[in-house]
N, C-alpha and C. Protein backbone atom coordinates (compact mmCIF):
# COMPACT_ATOMS: atom_id res chain seq x y z
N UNK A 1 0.85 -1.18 0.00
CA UNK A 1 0.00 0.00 0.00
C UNK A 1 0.89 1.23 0.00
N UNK A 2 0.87 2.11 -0.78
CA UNK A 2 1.27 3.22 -0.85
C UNK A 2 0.92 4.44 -0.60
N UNK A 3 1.47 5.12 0.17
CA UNK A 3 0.63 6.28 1.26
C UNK A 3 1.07 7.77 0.78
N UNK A 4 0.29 8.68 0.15
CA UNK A 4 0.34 9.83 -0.25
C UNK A 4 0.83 10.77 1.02
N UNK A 5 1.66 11.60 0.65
CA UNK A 5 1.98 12.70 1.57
C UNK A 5 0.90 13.56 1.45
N UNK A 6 0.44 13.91 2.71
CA UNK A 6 -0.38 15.18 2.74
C UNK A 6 0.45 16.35 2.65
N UNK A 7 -0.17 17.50 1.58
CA UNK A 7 0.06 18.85 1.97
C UNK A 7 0.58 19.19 3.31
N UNK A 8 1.35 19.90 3.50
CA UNK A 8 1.90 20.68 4.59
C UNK A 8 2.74 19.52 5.35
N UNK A 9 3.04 18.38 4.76
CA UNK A 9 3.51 17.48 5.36
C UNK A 9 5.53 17.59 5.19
N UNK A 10 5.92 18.25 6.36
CA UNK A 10 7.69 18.22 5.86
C UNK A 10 8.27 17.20 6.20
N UNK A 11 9.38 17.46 5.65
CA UNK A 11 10.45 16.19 5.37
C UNK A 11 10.70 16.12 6.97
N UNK A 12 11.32 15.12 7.08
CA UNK A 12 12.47 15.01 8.03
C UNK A 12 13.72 16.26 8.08
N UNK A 13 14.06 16.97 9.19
CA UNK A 13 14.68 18.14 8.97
C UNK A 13 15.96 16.66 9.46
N UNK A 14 16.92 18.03 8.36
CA UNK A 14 18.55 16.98 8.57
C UNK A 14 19.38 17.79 8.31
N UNK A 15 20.57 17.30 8.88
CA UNK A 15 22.28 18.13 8.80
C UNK A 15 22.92 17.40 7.20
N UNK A 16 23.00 18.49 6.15
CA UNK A 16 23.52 18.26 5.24
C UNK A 16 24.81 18.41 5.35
N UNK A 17 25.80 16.95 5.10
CA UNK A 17 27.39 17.03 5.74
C UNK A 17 28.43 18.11 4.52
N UNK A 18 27.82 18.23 3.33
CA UNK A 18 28.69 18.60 2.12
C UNK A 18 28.07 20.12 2.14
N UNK A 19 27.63 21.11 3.14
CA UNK A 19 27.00 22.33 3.18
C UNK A 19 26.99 22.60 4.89
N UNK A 20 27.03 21.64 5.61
CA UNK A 20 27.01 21.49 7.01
C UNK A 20 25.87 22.63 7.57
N UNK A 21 24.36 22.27 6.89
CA UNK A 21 23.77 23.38 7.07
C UNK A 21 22.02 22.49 7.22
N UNK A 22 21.24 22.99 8.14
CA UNK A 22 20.13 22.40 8.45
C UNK A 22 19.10 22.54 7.84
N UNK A 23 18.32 21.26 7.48
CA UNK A 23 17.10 21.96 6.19
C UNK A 23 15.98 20.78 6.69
N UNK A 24 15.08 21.16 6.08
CA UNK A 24 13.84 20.21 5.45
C UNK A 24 13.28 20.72 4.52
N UNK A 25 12.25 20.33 3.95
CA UNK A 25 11.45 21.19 2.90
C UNK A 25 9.91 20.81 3.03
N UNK A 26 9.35 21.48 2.43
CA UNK A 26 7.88 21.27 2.51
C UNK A 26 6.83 22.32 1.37
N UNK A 27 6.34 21.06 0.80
CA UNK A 27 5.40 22.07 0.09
C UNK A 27 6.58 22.71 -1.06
N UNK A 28 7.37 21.54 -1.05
CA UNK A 28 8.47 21.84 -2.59
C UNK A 28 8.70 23.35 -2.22
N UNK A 29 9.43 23.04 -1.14
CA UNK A 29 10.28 24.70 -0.48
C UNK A 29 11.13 24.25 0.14
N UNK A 30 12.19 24.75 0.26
CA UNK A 30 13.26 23.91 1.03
C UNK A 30 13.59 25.32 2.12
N UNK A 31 13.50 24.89 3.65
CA UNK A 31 13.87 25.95 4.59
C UNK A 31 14.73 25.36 5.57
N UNK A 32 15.74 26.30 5.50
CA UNK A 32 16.88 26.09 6.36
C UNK A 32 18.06 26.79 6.76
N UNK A 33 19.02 26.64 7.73
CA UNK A 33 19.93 27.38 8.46
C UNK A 33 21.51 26.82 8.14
N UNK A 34 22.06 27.57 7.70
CA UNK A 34 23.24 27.21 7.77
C UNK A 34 24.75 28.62 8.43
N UNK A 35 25.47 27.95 8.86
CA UNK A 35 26.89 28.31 9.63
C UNK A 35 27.21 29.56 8.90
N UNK A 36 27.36 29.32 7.48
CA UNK A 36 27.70 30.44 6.44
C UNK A 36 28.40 29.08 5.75
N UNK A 37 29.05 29.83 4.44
CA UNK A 37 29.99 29.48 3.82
C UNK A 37 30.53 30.31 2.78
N UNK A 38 31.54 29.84 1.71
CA UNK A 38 32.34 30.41 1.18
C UNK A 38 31.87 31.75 0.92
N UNK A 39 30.61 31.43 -0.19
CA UNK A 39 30.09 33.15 -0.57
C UNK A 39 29.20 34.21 0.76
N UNK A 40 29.16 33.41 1.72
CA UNK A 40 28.26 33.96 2.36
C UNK A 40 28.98 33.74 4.08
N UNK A 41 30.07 34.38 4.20
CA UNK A 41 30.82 33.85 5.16
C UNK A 41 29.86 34.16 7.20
N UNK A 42 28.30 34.58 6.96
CA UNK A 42 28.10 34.67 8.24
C UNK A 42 27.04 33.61 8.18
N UNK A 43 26.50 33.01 9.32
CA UNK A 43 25.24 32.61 9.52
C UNK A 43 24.08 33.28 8.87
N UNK A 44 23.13 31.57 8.65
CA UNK A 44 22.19 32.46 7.36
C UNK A 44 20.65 31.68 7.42
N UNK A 45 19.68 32.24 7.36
CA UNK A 45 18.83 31.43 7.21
C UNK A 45 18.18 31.66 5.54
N UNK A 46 17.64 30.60 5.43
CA UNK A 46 17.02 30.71 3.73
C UNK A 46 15.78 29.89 3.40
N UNK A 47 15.39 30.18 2.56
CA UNK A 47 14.03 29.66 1.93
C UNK A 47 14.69 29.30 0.44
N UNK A 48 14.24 28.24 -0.27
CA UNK A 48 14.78 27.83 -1.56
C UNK A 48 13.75 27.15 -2.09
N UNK A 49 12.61 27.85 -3.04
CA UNK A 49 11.81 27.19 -3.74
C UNK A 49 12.16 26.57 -4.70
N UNK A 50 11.67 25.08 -5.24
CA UNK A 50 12.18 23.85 -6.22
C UNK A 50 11.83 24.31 -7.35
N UNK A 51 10.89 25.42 -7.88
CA UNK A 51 10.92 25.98 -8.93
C UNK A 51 11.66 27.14 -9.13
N UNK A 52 11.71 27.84 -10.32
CA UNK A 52 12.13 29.13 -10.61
C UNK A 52 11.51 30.68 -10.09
N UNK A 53 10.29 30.23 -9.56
CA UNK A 53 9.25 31.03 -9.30
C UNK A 53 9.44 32.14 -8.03
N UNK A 54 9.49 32.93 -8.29
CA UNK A 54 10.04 34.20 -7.25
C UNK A 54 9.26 35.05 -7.35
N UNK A 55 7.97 35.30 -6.79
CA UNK A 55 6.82 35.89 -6.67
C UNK A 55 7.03 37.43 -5.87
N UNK A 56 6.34 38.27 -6.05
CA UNK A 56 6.55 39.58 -4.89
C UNK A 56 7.34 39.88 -5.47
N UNK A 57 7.93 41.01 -4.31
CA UNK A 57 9.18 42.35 -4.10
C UNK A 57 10.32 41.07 -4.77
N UNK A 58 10.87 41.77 -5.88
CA UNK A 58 12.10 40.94 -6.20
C UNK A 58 13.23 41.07 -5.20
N UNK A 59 13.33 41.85 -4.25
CA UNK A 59 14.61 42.40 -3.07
C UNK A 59 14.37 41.32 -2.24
N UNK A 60 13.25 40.87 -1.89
CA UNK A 60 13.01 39.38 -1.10
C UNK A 60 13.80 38.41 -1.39
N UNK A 61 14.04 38.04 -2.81
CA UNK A 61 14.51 37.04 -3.44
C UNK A 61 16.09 37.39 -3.39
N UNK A 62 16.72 37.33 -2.54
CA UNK A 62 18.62 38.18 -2.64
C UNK A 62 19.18 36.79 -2.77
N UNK A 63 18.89 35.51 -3.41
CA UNK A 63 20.20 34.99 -3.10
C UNK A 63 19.88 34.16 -4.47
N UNK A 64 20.75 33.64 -5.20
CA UNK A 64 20.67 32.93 -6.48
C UNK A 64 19.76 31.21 -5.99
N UNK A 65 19.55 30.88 -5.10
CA UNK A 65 18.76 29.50 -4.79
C UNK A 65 17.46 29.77 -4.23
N UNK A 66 16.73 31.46 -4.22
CA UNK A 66 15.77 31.75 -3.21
C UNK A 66 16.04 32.95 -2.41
N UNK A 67 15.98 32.87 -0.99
CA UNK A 67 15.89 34.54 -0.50
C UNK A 67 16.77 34.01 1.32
N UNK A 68 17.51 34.78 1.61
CA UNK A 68 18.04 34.83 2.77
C UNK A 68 18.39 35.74 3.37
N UNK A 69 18.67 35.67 4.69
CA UNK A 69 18.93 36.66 5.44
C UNK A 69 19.60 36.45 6.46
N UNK A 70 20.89 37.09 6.54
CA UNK A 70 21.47 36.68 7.40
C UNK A 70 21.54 36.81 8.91
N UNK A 71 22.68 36.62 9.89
CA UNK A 71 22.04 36.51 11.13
C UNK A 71 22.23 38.27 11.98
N UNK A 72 23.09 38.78 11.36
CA UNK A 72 22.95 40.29 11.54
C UNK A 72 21.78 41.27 10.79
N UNK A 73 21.21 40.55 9.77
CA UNK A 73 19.76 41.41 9.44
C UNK A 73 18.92 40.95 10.34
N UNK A 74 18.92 39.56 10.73
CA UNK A 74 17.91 39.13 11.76
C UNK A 74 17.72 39.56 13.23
N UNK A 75 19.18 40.09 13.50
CA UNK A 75 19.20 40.17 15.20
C UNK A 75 19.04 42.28 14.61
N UNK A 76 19.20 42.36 13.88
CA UNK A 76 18.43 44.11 13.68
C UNK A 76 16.88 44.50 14.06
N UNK A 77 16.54 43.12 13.85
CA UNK A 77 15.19 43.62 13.96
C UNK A 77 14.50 43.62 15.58
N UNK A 78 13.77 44.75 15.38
CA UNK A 78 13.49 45.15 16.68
C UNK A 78 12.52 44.18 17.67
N UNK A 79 12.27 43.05 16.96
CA UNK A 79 11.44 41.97 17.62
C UNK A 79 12.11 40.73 17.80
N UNK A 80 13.35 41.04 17.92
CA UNK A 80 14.65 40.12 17.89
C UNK A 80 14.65 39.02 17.11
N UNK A 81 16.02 38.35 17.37
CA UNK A 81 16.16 37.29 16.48
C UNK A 81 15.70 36.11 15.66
N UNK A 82 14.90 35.64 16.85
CA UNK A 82 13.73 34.30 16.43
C UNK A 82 12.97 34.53 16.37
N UNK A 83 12.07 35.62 16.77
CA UNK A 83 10.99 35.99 16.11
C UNK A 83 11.00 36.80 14.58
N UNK A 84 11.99 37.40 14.34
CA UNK A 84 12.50 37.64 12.97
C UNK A 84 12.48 36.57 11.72
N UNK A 85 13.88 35.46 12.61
CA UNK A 85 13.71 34.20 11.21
C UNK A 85 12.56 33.60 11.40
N UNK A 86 11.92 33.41 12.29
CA UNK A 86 10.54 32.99 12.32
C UNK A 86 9.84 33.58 11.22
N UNK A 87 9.31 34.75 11.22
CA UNK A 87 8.61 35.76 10.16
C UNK A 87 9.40 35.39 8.79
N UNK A 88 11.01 35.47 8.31
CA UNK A 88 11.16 35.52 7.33
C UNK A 88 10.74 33.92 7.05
N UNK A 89 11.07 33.26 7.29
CA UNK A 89 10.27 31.85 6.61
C UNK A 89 9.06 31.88 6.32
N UNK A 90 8.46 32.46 7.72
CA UNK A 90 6.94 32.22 7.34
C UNK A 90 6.35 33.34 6.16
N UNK A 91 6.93 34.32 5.89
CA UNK A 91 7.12 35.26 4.75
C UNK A 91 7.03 34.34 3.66
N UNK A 92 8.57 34.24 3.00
CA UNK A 92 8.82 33.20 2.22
C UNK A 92 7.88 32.00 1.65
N UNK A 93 7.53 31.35 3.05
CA UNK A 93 6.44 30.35 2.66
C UNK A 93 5.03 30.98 2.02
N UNK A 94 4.64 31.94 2.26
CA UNK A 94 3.26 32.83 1.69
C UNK A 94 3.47 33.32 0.73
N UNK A 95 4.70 33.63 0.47
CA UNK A 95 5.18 34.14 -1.26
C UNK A 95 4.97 33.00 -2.23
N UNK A 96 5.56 31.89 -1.78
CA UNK A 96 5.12 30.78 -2.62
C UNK A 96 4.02 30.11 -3.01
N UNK A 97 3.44 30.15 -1.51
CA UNK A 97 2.35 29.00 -1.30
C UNK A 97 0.72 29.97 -2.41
């Protein structure tokens, strides 16, 4: 028997070892946190839709895989940090969805 994923149903969130950076996806969106790396040397959180599709304010969309923000735009905001990347995902996810 083969069992359909429901809508809104995400992956298993996991540590990608070749990006060393935390994701799941859902709803063919991929959301996740990573350390930084080469091009992006601070901590970062991101949204990465599986299509091309970049809906809204194109300034949302700043990164060539989707839209991120790093952890000094996040701790700027005056409703601090986790409630910030909180919002930008859940942003992100409403641009798509």
């Amino acid at each position: 028997v083969r069992r359909q994923r429901r809508a809104h149903s995400p992956t298993i969130t996991q540590l990608w070892p070749e990006h060393f950076d935390l994701a799941f996806a859902m709803d063919r969106i991929n959301f996740g946190g990573s350390p930084g790396d080469l091009d992006r040397p601070e901590p970062y959180l991101y949204v990465g839709p599986w299509t091309a599709d970049r809906p809204g304010d194109p300034e949302f969309w700043n990164a060539d895989f989707g839209a991120m923000r790093t952890r000094t735009q996040l701790a700027a905001d005056p409703a601090g940090l986790v409630a910030a990347g909180a919002a930008f995902l859940l942003e992100g996810y409403n641009r798509l969805r």
